[in-house]
N, C-alpha and C. Protein backbone atom coordinates (compact mmCIF):
# COMPACT_ATOMS: atom_id res chain seq x y z
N UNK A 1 30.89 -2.29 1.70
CA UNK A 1 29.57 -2.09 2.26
C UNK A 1 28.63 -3.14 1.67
N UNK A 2 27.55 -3.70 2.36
CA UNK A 2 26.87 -4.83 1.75
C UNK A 2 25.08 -4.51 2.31
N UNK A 3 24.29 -5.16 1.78
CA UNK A 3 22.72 -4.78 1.80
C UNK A 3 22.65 -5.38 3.15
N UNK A 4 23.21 -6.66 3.44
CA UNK A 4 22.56 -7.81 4.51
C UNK A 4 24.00 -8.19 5.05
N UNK A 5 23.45 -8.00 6.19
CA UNK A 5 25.37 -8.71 7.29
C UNK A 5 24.21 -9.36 8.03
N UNK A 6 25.01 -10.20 9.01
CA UNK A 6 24.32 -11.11 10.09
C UNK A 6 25.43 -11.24 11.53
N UNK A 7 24.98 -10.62 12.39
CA UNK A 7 25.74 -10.38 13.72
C UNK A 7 25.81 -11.90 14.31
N UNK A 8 26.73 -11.80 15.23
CA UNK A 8 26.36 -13.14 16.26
C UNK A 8 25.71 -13.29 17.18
N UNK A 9 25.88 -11.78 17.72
CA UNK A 9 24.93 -11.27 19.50
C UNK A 9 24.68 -9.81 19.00
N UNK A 10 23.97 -9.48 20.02
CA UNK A 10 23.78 -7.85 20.23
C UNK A 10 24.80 -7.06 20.40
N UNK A 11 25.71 -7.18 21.03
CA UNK A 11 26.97 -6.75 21.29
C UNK A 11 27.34 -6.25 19.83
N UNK A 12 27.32 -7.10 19.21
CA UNK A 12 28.34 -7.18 17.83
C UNK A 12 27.88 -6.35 17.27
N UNK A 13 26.43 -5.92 17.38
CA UNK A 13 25.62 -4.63 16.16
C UNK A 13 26.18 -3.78 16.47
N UNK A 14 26.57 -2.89 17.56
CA UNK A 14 26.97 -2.06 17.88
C UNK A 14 28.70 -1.96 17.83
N UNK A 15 29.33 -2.93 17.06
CA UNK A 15 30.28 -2.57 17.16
C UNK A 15 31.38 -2.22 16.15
N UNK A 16 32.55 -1.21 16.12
CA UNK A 16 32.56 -0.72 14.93
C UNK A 16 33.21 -1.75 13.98
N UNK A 17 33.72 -3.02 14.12
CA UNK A 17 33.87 -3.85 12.67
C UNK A 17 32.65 -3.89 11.99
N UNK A 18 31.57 -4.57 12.80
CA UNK A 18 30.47 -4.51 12.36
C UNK A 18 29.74 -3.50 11.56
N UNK A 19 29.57 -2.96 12.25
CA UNK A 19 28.91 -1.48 10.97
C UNK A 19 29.68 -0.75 10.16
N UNK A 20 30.68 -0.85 10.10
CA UNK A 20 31.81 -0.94 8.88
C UNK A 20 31.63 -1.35 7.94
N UNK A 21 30.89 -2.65 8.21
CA UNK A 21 30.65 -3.93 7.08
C UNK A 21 29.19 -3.76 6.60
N UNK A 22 28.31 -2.96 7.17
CA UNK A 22 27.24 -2.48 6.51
C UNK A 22 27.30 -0.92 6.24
N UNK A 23 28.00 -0.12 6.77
CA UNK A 23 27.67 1.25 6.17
C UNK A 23 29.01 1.79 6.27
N UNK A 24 29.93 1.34 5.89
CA UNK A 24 31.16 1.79 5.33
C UNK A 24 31.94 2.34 6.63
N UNK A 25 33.11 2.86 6.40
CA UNK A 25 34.15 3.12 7.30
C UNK A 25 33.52 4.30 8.44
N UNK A 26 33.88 3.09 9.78
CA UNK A 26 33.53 3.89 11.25
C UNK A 26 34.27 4.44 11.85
N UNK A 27 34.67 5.58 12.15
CA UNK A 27 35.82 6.15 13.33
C UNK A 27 35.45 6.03 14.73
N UNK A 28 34.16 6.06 15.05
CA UNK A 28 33.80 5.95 16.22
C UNK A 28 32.15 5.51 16.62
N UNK A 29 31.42 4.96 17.68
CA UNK A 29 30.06 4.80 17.91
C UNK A 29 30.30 5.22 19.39
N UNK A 30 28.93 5.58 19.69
CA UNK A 30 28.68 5.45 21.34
C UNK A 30 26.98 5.53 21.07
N UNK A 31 26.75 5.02 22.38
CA UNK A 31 25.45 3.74 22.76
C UNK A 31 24.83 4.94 23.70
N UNK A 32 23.51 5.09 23.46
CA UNK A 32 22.85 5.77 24.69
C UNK A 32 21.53 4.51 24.50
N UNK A 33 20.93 4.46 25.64
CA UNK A 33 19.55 4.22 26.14
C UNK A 33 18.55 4.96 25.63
N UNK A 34 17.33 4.95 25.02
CA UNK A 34 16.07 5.44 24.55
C UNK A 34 15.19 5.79 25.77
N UNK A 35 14.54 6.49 26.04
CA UNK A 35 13.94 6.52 27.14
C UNK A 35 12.36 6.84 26.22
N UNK A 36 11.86 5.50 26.16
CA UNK A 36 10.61 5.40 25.40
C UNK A 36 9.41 4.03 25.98
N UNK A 37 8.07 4.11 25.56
CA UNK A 37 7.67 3.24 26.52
C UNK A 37 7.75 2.06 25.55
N UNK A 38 8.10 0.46 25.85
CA UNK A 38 8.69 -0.07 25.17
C UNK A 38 7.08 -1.90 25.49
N UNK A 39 7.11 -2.28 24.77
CA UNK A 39 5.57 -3.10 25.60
C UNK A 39 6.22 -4.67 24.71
N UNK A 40 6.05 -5.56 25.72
CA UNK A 40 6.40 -6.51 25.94
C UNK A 40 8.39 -6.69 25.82
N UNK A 41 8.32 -5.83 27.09
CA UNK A 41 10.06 -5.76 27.27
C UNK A 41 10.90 -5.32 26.37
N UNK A 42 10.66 -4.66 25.21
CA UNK A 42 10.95 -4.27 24.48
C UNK A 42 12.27 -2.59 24.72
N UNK A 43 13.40 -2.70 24.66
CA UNK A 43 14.05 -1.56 24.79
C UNK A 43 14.56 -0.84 23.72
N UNK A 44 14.94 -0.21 23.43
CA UNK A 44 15.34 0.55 22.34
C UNK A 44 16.92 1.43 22.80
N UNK A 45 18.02 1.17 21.85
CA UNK A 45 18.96 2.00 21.78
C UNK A 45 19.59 3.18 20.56
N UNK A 46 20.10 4.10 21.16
CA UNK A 46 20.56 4.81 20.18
C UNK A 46 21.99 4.44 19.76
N UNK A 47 22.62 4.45 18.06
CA UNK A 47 23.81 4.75 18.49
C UNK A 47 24.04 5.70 17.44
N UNK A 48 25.00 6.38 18.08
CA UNK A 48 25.80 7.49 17.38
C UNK A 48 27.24 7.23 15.97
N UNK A 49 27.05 7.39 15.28
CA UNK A 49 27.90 6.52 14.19
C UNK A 49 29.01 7.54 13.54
N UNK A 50 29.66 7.71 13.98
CA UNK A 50 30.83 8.71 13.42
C UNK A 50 31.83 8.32 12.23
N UNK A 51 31.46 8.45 11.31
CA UNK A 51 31.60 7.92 9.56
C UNK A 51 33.36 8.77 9.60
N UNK A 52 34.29 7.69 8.65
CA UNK A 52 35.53 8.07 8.30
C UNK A 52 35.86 9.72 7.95
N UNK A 53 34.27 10.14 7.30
CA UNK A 53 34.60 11.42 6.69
C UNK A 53 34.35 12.47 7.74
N UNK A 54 33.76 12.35 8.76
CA UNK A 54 33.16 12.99 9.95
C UNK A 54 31.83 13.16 9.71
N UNK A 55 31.02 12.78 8.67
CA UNK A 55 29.57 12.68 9.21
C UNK A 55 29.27 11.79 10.18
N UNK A 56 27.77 12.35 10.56
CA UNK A 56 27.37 11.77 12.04
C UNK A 56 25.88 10.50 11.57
N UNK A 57 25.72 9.17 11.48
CA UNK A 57 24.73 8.81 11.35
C UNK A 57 23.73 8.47 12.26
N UNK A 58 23.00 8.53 12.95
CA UNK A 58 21.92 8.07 14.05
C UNK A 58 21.43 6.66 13.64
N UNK A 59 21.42 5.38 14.11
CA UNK A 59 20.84 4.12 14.13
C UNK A 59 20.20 4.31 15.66
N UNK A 60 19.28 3.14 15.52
CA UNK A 60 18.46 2.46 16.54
C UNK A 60 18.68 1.14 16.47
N UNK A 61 18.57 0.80 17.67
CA UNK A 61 18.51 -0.69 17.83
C UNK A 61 17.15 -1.18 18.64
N UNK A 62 16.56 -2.13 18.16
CA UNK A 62 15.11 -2.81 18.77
C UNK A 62 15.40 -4.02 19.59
N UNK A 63 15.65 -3.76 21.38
CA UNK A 63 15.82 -5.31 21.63
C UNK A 63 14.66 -5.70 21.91
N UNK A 64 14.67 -6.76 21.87
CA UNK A 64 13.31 -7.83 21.68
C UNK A 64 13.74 -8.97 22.47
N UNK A 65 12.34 -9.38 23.36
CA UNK A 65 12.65 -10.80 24.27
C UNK A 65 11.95 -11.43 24.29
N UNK A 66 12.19 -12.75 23.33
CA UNK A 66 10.92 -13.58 22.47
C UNK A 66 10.17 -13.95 23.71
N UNK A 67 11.12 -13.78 24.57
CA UNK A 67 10.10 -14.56 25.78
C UNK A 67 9.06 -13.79 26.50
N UNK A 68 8.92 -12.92 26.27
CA UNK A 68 8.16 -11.81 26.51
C UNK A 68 6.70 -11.20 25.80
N UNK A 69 7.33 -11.92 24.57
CA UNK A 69 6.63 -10.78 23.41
C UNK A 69 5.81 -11.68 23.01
């Protein structure tokens, strides 16, 4: 587990090597949509983080579109 990882794309945050490598062993994720008002294109995701031991962690993700914002 480490303080600071650095993804390549968006894709990659969400995926379980990836958050493995920041919050320790993943058995499973799944991705929902936020349904929130979001201002200058701004979306928001949930994901669901299902930890080796069977705890459940909740993350968010902030997308952002420099071109927008």
């Amino acid at each position: 587990m480490t303080a600071f990882a650095q993804a390549t794309d968006i894709a990659a945050l969400a995926s379980i090597e990836f958050l493995t490598s920041v919050v320790g062993e993943v058995r499973d994720v799944t991705r929902a949509p936020m349904h929130s008002i979001g201002f200058s294109g701004t979306r928001f995701e949930r994901l669901r983080v299902v930890m080796a031991d069977g705890y459940t962690r909740s993350l968010v993700l902030k997308h952002i579109d420099p071109r927008q914002d």
